[in-house]
N, C-alpha and C. Protein backbone atom coordinates (compact mmCIF):
# COMPACT_ATOMS: atom_id res chain seq x y z
N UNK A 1 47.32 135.93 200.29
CA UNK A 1 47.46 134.69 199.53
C UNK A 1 46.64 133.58 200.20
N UNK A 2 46.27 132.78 199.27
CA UNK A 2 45.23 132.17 199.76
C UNK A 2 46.15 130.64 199.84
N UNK A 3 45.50 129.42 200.60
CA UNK A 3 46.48 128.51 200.98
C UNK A 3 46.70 127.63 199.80
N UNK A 4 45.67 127.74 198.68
CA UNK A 4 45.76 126.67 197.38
C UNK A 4 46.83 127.48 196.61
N UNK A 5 47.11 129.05 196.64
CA UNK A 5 48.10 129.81 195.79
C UNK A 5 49.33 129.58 196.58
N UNK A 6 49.36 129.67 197.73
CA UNK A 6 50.49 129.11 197.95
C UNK A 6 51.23 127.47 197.91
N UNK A 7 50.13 126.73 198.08
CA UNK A 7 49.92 125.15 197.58
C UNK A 7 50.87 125.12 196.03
N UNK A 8 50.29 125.76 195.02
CA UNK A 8 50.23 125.65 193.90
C UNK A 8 52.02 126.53 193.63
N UNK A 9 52.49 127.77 194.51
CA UNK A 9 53.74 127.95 194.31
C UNK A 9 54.65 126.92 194.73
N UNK A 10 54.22 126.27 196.14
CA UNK A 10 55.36 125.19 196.63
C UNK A 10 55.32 123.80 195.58
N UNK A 11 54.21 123.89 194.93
CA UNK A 11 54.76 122.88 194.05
C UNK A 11 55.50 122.81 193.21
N UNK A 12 55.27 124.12 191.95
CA UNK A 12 56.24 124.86 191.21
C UNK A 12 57.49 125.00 191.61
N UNK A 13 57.71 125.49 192.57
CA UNK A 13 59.37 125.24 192.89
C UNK A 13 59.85 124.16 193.19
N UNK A 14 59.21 123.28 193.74
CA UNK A 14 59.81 121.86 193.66
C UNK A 14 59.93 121.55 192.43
N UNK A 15 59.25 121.38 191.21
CA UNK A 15 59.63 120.93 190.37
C UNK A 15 60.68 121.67 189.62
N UNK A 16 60.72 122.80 189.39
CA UNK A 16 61.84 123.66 189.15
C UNK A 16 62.76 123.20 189.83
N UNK A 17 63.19 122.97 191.21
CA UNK A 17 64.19 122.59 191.82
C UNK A 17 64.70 120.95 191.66
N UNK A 18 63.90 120.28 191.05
CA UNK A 18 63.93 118.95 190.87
C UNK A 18 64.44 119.07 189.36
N UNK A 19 64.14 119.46 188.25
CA UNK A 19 64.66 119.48 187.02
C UNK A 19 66.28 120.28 187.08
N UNK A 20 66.21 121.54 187.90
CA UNK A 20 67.48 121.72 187.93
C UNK A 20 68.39 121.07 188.59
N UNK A 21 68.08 120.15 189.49
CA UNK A 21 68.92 119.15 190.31
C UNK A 21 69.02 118.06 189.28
N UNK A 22 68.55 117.94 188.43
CA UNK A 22 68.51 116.66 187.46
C UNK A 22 69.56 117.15 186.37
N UNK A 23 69.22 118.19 185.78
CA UNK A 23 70.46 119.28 184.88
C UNK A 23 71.74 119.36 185.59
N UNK A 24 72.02 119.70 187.00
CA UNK A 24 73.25 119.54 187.54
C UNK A 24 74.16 118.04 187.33
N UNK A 25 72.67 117.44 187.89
CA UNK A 25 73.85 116.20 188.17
C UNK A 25 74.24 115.23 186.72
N UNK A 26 73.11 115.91 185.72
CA UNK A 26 73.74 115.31 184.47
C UNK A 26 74.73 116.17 183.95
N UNK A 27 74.90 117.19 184.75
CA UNK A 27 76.73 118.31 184.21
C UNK A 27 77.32 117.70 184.49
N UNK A 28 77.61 117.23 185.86
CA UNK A 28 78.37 116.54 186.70
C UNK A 28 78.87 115.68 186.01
N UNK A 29 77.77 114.24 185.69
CA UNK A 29 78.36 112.94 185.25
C UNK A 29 79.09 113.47 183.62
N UNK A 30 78.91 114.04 182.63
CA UNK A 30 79.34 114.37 181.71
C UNK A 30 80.11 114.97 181.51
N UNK A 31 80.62 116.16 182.83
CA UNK A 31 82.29 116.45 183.31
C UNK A 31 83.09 115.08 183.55
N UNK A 32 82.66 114.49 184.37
CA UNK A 32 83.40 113.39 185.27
C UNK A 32 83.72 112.32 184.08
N UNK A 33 82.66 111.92 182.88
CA UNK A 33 83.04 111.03 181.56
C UNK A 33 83.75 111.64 180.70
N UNK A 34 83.99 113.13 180.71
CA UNK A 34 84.78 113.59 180.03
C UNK A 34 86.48 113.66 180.38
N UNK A 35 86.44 113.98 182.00
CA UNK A 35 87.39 114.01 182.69
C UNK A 35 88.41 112.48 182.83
N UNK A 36 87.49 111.76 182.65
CA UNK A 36 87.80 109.64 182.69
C UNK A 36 88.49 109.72 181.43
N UNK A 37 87.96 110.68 180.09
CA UNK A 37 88.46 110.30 178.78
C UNK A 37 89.70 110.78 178.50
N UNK A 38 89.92 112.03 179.07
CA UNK A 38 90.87 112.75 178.87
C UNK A 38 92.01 112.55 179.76
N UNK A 39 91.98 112.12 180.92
CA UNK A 39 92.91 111.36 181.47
C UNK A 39 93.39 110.03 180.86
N UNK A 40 92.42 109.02 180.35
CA UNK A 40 93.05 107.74 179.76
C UNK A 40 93.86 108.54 178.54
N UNK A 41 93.56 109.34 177.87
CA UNK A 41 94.07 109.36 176.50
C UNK A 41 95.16 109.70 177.15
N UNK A 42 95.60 110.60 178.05
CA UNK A 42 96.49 110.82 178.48
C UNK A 42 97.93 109.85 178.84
N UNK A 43 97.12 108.85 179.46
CA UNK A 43 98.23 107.52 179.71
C UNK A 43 98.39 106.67 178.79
């Protein structure tokens, strides 16, 4: 492997790893607004 093919994989996974870190943490907040709703209705 040459150092631009490997250049060119470490970038790819960063961004892969950056969109799926972006997908998590918008699970997250949309558990956690769901979880806020369903507790108030609750009280």
């Amino acid at each position: 492997m040459t150092k631009e093919e490997i250049k060119k994989i470490v970038e790819n996974s960063k961004k892969v790893l950056e969109q799926d870190h972006e997908n998590f943490a918008k699970s997250i907040k949309s558990d956690l607004a769901l979880f806020k709703k369903k507790t108030l209705d609750q009280i």
